[in-house]
PDB file of N, CA and C in Angstrom:
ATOM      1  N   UNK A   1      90.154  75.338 130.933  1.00  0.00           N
ATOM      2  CA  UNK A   1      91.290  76.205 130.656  1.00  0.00           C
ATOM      3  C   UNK A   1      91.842  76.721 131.992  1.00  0.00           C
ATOM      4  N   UNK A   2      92.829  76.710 132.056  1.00  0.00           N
ATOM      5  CA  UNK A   2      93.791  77.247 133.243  1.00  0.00           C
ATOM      6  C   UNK A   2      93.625  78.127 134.017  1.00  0.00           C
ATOM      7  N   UNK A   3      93.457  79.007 135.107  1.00  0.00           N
ATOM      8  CA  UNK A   3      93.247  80.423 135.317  1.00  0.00           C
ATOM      9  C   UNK A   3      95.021  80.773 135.310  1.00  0.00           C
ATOM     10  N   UNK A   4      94.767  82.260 134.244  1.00  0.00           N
ATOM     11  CA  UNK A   4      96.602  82.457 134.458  1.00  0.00           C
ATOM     12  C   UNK A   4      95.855  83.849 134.856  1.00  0.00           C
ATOM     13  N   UNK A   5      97.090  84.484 136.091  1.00  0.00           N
ATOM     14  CA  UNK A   5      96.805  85.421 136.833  1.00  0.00           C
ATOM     15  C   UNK A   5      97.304  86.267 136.277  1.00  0.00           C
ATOM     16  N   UNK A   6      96.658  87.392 135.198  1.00  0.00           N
ATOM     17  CA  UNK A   6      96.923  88.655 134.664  1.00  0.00           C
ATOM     18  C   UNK A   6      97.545  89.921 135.064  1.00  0.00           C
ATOM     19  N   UNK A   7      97.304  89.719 136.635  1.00  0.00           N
ATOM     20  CA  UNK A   7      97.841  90.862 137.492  1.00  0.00           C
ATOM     21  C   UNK A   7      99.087  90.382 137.719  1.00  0.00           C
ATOM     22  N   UNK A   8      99.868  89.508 137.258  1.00  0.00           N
ATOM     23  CA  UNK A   8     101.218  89.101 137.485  1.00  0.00           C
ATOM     24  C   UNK A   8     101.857  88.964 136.403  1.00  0.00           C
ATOM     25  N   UNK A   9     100.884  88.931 135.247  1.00  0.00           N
ATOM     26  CA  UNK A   9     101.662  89.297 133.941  1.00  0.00           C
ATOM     27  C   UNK A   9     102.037  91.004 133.527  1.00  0.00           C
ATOM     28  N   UNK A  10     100.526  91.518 134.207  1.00  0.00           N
ATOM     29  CA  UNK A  10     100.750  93.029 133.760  1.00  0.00           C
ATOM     30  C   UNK A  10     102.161  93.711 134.420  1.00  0.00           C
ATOM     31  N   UNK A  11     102.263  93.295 136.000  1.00  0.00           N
ATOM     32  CA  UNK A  11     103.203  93.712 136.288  1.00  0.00           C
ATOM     33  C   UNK A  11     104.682  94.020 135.902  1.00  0.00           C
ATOM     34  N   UNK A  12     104.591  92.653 135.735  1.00  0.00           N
ATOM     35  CA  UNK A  12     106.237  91.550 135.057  1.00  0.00           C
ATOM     36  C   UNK A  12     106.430  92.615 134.092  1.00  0.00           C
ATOM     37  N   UNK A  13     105.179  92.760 133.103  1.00  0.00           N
ATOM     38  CA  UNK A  13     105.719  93.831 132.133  1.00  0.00           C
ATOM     39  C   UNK A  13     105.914  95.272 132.909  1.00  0.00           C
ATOM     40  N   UNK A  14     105.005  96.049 133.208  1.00  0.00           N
ATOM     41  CA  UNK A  14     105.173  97.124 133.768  1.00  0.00           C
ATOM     42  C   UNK A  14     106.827  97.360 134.388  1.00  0.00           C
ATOM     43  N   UNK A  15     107.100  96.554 134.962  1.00  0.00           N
ATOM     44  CA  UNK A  15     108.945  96.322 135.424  1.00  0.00           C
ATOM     45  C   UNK A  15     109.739  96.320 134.641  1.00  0.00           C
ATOM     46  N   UNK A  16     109.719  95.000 133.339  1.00  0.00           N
ATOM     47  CA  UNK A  16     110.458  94.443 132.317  1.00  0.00           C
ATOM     48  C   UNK A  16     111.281  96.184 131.874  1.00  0.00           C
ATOM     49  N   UNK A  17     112.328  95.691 131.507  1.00  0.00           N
ATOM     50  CA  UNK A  17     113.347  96.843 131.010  1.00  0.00           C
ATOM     51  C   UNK A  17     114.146  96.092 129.731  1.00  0.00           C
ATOM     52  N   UNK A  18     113.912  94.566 129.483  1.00  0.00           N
ATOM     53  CA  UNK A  18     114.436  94.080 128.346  1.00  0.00           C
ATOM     54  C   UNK A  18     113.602  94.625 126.788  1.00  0.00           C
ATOM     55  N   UNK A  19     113.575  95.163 125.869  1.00  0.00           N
ATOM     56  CA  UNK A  19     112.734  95.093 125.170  1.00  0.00           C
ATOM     57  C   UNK A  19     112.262  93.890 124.049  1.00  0.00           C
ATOM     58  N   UNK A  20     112.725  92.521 124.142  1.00  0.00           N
ATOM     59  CA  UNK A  20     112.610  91.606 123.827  1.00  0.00           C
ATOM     60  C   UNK A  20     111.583  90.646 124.602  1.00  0.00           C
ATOM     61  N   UNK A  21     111.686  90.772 125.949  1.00  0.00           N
ATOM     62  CA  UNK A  21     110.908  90.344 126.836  1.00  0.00           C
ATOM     63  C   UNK A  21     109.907  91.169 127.216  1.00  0.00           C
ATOM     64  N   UNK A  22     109.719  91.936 127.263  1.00  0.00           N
ATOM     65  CA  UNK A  22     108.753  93.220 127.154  1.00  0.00           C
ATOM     66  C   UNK A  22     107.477  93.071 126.301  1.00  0.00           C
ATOM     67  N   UNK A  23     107.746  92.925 124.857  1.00  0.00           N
ATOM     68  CA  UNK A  23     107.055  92.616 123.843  1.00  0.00           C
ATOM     69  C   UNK A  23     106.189  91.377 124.276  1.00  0.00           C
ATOM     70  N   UNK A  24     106.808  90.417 124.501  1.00  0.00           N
ATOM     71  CA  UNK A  24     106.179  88.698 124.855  1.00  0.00           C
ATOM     72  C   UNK A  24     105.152  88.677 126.010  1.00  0.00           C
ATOM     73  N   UNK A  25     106.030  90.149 127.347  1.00  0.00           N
ATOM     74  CA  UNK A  25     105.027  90.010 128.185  1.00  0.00           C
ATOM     75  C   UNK A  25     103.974  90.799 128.033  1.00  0.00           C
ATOM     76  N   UNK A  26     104.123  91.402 127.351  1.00  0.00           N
ATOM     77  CA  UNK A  26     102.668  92.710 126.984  1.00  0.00           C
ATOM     78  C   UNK A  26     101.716  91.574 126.236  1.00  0.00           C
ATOM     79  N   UNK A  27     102.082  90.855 125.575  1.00  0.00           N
ATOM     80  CA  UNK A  27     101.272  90.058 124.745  1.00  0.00           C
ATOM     81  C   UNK A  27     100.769  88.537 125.858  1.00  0.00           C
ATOM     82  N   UNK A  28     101.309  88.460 126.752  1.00  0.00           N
ATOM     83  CA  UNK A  28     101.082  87.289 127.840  1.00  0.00           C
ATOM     84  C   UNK A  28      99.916  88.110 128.731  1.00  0.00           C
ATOM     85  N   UNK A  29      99.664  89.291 128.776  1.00  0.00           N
ATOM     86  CA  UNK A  29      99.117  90.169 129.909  1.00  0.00           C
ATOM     87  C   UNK A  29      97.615  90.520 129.217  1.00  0.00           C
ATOM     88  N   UNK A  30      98.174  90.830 127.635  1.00  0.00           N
ATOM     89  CA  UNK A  30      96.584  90.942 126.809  1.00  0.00           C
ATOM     90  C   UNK A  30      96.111  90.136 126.606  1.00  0.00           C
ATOM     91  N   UNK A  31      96.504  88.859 126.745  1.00  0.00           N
ATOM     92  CA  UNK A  31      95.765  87.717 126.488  1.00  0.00           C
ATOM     93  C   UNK A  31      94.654  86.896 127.423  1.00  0.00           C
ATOM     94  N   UNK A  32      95.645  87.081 128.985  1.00  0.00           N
ATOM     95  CA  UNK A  32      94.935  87.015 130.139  1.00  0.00           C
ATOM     96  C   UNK A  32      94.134  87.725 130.519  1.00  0.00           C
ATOM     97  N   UNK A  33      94.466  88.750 129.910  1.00  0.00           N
ATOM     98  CA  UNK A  33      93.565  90.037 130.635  1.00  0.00           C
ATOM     99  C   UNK A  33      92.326  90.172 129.873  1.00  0.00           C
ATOM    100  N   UNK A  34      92.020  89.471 128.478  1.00  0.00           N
ATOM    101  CA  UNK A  34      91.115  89.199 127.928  1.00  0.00           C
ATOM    102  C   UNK A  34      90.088  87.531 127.947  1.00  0.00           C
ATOM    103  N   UNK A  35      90.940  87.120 128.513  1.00  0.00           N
ATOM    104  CA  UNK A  35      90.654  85.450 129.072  1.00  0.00           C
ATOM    105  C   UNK A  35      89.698  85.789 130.412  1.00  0.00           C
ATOM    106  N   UNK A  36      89.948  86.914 131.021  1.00  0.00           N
ATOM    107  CA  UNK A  36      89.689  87.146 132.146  1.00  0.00           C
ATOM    108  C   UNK A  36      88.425  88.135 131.921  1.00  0.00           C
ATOM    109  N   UNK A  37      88.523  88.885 131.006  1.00  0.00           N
ATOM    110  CA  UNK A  37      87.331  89.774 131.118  1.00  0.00           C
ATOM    111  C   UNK A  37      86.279  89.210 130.161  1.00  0.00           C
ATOM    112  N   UNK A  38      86.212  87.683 130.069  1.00  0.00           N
ATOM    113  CA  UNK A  38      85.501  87.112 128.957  1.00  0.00           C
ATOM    114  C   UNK A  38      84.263  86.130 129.961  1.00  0.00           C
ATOM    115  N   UNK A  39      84.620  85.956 131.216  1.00  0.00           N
ATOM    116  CA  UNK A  39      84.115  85.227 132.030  1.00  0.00           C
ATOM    117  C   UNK A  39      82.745  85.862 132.606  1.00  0.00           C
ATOM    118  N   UNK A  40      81.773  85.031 132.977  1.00  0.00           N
ATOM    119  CA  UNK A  40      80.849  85.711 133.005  1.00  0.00           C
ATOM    120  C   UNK A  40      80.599  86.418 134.421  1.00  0.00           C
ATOM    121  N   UNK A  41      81.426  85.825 134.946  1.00  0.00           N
ATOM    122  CA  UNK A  41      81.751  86.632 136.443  1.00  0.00           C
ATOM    123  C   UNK A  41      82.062  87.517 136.926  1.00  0.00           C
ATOM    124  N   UNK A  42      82.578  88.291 135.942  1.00  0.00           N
ATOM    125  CA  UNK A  42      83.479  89.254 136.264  1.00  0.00           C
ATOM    126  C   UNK A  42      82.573  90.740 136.972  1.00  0.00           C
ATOM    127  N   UNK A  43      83.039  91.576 137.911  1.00  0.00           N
ATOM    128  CA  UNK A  43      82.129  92.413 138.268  1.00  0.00           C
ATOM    129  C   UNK A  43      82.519  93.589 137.872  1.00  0.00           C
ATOM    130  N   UNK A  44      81.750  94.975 137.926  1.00  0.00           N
ATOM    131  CA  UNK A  44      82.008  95.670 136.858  1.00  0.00           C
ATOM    132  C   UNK A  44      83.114  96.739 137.301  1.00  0.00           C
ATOM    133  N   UNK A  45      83.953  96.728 138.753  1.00  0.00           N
ATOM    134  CA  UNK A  45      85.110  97.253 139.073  1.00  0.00           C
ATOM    135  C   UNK A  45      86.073  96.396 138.359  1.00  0.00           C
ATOM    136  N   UNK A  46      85.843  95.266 138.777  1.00  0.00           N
ATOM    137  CA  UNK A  46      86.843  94.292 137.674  1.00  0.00           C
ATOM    138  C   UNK A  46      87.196  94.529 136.325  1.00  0.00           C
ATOM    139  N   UNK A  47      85.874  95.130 135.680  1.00  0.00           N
ATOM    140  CA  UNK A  47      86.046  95.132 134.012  1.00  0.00           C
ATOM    141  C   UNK A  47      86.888  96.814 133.873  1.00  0.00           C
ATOM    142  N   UNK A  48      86.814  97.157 134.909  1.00  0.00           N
ATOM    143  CA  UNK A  48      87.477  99.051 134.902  1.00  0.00           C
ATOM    144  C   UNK A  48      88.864  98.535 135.319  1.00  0.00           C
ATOM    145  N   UNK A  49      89.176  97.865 136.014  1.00  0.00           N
ATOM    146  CA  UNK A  49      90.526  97.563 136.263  1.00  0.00           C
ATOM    147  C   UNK A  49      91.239  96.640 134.640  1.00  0.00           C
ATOM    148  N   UNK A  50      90.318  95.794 134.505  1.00  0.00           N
ATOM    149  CA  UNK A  50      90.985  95.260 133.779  1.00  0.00           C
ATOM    150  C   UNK A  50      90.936  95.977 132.004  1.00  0.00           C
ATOM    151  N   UNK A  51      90.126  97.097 132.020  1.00  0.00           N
ATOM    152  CA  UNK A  51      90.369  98.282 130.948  1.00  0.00           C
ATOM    153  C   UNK A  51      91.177  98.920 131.524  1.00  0.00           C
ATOM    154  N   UNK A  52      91.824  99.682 132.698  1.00  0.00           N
ATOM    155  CA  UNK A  52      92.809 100.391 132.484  1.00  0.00           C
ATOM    156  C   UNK A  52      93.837  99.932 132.390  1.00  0.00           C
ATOM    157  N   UNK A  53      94.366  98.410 132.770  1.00  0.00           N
ATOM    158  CA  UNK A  53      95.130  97.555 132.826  1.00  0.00           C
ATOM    159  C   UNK A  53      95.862  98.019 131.072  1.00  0.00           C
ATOM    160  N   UNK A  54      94.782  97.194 130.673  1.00  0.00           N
ATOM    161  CA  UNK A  54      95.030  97.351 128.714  1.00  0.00           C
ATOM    162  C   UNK A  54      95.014  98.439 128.646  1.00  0.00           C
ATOM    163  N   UNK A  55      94.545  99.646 128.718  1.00  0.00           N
ATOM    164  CA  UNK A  55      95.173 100.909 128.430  1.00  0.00           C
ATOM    165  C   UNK A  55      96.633 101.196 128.672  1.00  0.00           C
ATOM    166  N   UNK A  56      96.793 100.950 129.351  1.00  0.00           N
ATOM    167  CA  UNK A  56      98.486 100.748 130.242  1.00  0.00           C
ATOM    168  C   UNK A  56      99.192 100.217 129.309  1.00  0.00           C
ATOM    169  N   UNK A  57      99.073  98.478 129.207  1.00  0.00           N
ATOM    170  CA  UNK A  57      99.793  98.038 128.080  1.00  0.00           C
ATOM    171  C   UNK A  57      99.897  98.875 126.433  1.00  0.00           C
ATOM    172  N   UNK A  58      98.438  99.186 126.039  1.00  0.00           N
ATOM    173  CA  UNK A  58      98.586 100.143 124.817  1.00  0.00           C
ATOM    174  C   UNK A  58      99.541 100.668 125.188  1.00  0.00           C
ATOM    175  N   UNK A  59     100.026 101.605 126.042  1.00  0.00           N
ATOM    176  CA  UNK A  59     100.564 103.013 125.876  1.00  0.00           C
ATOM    177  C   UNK A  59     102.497 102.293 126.091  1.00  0.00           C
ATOM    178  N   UNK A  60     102.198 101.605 126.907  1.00  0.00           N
ATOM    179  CA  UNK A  60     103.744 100.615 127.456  1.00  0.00           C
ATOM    180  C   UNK A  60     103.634  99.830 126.008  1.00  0.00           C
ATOM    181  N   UNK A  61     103.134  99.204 125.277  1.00  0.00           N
ATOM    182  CA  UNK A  61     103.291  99.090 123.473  1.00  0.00           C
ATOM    183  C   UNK A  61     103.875 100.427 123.063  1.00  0.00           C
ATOM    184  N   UNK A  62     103.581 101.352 123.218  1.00  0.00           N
ATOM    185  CA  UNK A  62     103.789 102.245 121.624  1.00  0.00           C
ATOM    186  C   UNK A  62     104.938 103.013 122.286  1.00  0.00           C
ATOM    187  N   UNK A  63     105.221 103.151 123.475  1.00  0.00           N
ATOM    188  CA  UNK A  63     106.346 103.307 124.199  1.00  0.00           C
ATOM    189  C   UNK A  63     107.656 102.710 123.462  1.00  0.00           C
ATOM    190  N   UNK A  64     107.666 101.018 123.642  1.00  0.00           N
ATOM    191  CA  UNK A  64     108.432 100.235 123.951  1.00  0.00           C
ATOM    192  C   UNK A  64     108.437 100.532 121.779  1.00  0.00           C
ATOM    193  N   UNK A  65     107.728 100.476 121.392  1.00  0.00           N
ATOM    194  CA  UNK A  65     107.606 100.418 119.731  1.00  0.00           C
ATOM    195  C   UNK A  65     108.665 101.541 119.255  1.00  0.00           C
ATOM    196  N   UNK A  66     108.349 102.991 120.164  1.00  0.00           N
ATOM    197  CA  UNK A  66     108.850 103.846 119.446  1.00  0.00           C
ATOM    198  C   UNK A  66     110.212 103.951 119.911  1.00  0.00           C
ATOM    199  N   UNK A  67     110.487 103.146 121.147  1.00  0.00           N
ATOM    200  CA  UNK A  67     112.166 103.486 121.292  1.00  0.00           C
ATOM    201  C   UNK A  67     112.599 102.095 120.805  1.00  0.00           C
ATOM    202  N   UNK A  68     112.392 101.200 120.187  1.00  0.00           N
ATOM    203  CA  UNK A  68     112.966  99.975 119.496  1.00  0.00           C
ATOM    204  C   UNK A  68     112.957 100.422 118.132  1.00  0.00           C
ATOM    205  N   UNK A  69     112.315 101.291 117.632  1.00  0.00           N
ATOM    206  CA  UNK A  69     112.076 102.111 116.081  1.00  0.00           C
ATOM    207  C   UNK A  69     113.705 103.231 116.432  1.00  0.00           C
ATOM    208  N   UNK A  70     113.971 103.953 117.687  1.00  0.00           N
ATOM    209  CA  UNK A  70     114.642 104.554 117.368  1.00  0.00           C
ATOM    210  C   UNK A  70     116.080 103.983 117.646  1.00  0.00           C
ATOM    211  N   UNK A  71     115.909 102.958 118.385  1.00  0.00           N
ATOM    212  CA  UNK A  71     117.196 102.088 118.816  1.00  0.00           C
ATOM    213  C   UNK A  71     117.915 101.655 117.032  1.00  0.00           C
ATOM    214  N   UNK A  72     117.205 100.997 116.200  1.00  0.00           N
ATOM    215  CA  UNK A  72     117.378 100.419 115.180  1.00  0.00           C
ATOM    216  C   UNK A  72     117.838 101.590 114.143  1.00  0.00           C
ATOM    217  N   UNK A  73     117.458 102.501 114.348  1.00  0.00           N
ATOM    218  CA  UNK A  73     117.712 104.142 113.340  1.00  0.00           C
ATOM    219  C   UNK A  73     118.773 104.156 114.109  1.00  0.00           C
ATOM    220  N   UNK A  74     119.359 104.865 115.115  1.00  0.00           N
ATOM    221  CA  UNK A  74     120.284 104.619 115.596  1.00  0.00           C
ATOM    222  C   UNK A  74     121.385 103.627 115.024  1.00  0.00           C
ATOM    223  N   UNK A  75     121.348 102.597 115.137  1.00  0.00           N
ATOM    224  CA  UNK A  75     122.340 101.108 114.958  1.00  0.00           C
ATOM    225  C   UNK A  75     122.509 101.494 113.482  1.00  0.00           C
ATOM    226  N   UNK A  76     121.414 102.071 113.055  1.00  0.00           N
ATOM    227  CA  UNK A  76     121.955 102.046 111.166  1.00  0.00           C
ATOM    228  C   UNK A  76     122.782 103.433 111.215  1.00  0.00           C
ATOM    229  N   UNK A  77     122.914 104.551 111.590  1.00  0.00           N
ATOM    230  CA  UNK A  77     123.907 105.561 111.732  1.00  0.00           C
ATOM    231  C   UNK A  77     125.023 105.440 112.080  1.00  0.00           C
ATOM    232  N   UNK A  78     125.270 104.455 113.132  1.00  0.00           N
ATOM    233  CA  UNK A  78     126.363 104.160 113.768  1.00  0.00           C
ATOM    234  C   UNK A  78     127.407 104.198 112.582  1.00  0.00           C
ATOM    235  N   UNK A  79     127.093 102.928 111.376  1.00  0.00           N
ATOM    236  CA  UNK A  79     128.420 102.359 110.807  1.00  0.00           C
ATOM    237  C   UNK A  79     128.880 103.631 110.019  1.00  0.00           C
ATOM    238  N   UNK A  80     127.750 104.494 109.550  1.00  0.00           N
ATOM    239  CA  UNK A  80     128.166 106.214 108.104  1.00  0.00           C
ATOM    240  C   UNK A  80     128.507 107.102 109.208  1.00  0.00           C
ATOM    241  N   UNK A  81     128.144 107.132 110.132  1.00  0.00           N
ATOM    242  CA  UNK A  81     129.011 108.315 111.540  1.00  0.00           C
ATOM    243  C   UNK A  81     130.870 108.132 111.480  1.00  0.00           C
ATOM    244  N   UNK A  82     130.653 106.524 112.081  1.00  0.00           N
ATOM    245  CA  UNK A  82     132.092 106.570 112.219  1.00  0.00           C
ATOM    246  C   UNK A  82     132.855 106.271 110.931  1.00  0.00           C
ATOM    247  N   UNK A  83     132.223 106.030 109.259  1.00  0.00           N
ATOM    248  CA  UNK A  83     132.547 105.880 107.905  1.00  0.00           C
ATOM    249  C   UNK A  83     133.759 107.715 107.938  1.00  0.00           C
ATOM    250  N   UNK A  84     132.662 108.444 108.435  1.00  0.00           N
ATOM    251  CA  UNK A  84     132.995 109.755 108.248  1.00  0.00           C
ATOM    252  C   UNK A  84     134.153 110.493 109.097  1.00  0.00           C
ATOM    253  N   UNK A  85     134.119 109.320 110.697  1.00  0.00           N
ATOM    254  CA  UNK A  85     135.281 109.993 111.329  1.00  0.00           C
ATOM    255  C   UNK A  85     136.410 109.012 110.885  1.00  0.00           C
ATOM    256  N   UNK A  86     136.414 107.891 110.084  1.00  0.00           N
ATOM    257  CA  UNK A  86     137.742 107.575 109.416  1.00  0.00           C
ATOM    258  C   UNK A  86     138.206 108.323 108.385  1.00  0.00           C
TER     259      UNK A  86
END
């Protein structure tokens, strides 16, 4: 299996400002980042980095969740807002 470098996925997301691409890379970053902490090599600063890593993403998830929850509430007000200023 490939080595894919996790610390370049976490980032990508950590940056990302699309929330479409955001989603894909949080999920490209947990995957590696679990590919990676599955190896038997890993040393145990490694396994603290690569837990706060995923803590990060959790929180950059429920972030990115709750303003795409309010983006969409939003978009549905839009059309009865301006219903009301016609």
């Amino acid at each position: 299996m490939p080595h894919i470098d996790w610390q370049k996925l976490y980032e990508a997301a950590m940056l990302e400002m699309n929330p479409d691409k955001l989603v894909a890379l949080i999920g490209a970053a947990e995957q590696a980042i679990a590919q990676r902490d599955s190896r038997p090599d890993i040393t145990e600063p490694e396994r603290r980095k690569l837990a706060d890593a995923r803590s990060m993403l959790k929180s950059l998830s429920r972030i990115a969740s709750s303003q795409g929850k309010r983006a969409a509430y939003d978009a549905a007000l839009q059309p009865r807002q301006h219903e009301r200023l016609g």
